[in-house]
C-alpha atoms as a PDB file:
ATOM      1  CA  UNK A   1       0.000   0.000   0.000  1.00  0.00           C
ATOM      2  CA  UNK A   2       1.197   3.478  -0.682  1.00  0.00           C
ATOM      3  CA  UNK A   3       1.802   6.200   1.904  1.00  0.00           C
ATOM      4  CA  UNK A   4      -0.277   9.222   1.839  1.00  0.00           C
ATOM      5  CA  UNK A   5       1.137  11.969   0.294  1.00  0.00           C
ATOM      6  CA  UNK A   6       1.651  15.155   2.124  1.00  0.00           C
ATOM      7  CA  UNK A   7      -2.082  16.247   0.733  1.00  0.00           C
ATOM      8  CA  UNK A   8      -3.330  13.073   2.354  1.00  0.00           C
ATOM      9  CA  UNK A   9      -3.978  11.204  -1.130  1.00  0.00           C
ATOM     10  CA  UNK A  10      -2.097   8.199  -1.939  1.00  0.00           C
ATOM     11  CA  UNK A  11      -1.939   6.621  -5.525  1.00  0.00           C
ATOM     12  CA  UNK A  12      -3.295   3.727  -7.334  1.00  0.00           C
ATOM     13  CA  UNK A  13      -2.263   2.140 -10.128  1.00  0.00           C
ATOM     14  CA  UNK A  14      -4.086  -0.747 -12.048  1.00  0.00           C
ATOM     15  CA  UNK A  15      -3.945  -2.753 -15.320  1.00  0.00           C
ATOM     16  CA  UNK A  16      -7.045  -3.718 -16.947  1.00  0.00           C
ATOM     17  CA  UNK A  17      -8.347  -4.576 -19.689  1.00  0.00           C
ATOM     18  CA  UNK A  18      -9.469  -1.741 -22.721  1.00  0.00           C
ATOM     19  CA  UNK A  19     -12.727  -2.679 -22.814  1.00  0.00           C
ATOM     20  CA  UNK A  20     -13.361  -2.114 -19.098  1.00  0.00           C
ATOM     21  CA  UNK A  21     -11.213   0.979 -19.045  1.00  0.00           C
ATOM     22  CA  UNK A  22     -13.511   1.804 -22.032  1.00  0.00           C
ATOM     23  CA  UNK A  23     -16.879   1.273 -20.227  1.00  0.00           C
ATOM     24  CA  UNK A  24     -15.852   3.320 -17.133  1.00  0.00           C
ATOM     25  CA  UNK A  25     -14.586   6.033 -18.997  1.00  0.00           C
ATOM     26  CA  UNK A  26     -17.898   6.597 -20.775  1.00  0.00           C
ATOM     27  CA  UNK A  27     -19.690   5.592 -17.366  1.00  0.00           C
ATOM     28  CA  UNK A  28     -18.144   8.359 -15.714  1.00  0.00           C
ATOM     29  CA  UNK A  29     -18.779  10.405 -19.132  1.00  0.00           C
ATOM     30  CA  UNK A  30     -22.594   9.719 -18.375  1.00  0.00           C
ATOM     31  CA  UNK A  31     -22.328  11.119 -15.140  1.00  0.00           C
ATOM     32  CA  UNK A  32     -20.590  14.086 -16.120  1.00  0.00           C
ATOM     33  CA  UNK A  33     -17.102  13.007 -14.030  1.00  0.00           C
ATOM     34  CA  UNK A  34     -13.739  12.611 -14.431  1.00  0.00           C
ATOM     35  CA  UNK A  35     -12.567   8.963 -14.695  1.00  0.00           C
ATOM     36  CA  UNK A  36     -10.903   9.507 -11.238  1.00  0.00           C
ATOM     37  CA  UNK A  37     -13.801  11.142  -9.446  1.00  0.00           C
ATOM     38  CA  UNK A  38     -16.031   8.389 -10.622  1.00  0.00           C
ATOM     39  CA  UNK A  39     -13.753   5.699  -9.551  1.00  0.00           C
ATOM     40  CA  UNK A  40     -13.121   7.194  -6.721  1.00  0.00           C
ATOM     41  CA  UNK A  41     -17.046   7.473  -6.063  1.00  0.00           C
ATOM     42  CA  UNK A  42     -17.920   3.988  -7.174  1.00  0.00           C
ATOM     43  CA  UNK A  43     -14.773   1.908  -5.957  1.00  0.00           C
ATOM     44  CA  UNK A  44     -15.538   4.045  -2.354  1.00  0.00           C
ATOM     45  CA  UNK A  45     -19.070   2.959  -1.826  1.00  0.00           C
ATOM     46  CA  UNK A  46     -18.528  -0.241  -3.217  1.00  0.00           C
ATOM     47  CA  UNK A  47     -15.431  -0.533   0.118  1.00  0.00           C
ATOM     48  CA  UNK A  48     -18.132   0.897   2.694  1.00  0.00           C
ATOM     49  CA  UNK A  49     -20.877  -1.489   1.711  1.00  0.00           C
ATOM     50  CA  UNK A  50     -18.652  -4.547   2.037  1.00  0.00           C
ATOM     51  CA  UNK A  51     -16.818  -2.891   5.296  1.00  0.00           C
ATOM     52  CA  UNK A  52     -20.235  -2.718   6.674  1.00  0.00           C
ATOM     53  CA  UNK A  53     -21.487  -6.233   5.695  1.00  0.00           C
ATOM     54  CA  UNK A  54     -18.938  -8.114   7.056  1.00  0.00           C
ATOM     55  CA  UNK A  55     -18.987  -5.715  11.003  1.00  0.00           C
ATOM     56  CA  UNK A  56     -22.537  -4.635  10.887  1.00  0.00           C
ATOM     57  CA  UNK A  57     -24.998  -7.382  12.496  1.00  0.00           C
ATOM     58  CA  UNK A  58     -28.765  -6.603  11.130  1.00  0.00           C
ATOM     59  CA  UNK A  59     -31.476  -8.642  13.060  1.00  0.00           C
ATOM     60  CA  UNK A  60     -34.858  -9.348  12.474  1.00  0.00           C
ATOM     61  CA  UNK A  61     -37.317  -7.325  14.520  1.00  0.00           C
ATOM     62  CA  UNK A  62     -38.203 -10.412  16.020  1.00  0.00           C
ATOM     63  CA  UNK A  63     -34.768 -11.191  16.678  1.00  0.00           C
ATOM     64  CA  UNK A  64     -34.189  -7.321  17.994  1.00  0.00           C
ATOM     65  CA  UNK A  65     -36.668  -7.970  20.270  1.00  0.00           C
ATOM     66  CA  UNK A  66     -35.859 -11.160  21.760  1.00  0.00           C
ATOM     67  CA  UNK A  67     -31.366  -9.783  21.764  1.00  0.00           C
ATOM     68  CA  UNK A  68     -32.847  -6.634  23.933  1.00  0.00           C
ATOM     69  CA  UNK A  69     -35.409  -9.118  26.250  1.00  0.00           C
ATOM     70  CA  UNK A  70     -31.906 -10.889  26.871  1.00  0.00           C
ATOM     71  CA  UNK A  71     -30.072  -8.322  27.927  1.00  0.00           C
ATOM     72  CA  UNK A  72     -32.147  -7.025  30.600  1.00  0.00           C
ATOM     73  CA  UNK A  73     -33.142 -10.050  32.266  1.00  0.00           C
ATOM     74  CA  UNK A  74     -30.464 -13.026  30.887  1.00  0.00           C
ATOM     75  CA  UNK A  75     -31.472 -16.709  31.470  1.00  0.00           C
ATOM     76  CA  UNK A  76     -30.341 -18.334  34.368  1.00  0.00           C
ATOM     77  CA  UNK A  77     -26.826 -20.382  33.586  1.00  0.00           C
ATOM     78  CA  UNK A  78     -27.234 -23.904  32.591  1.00  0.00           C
ATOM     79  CA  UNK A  79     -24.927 -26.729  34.849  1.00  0.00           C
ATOM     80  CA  UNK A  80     -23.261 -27.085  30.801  1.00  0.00           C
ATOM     81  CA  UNK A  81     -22.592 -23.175  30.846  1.00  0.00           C
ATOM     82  CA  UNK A  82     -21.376 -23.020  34.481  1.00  0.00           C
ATOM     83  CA  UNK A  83     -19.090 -26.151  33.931  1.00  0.00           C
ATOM     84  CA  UNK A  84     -17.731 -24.856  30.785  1.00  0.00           C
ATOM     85  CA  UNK A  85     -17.280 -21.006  32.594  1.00  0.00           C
ATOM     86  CA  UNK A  86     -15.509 -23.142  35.553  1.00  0.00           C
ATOM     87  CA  UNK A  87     -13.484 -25.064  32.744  1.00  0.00           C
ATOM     88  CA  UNK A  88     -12.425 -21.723  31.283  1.00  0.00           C
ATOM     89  CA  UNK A  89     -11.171 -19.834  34.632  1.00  0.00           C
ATOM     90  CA  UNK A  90      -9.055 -23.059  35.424  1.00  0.00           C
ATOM     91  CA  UNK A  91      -7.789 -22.816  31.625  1.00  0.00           C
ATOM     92  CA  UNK A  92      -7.004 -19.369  31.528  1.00  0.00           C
ATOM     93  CA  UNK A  93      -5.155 -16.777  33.776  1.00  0.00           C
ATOM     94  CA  UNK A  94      -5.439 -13.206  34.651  1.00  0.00           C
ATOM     95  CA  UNK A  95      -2.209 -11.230  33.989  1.00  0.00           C
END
């Protein structure tokens, strides 16, 4: 990855094929951009949308509902969940 320049830009370079350079440079033509602002544009909310897929949890409002019932009054620990919680303290160590 390249280090931002003092202007706090940092290059990309790519190889691809004409006829995709072709089709985004008459994409961003359409849109009345530059081939850089409508990479730029495209390729950015393209990053954000996966970036939030992959760390954003969406639930059901059934499921919203049931998370926030949870929280405020948790289930009582099983004898499996209390073993494994004992199992866990013995296997691990505060530093």
């Amino acid at each position: 990855m390249a280090a931002p320049g003092k202007d706090g830009t940092a290059r990309l370079e790519a190889r691809i094929p004409v006829p995709i350079y072709e089709t985004l440079l008459r994409a961003a033509q359409l849109r009345g951009m530059t081939l850089t602002g409508y990479l730029i544009a495209a390729a950015g909310e393209d990053a954000r949308r996966v970036v939030e897929e992959a760390e954003i949890l969406r639930l059901a409002r059934s499921d919203q509902i049931r998370f926030a019932e949870a929280l405020i009054e948790p289930p009582k620990p099983t004898d499996h969940l209390r073993r494994a919680a004992e199992r866990h303290a013995d296997l691990i160590q505060p530093r």
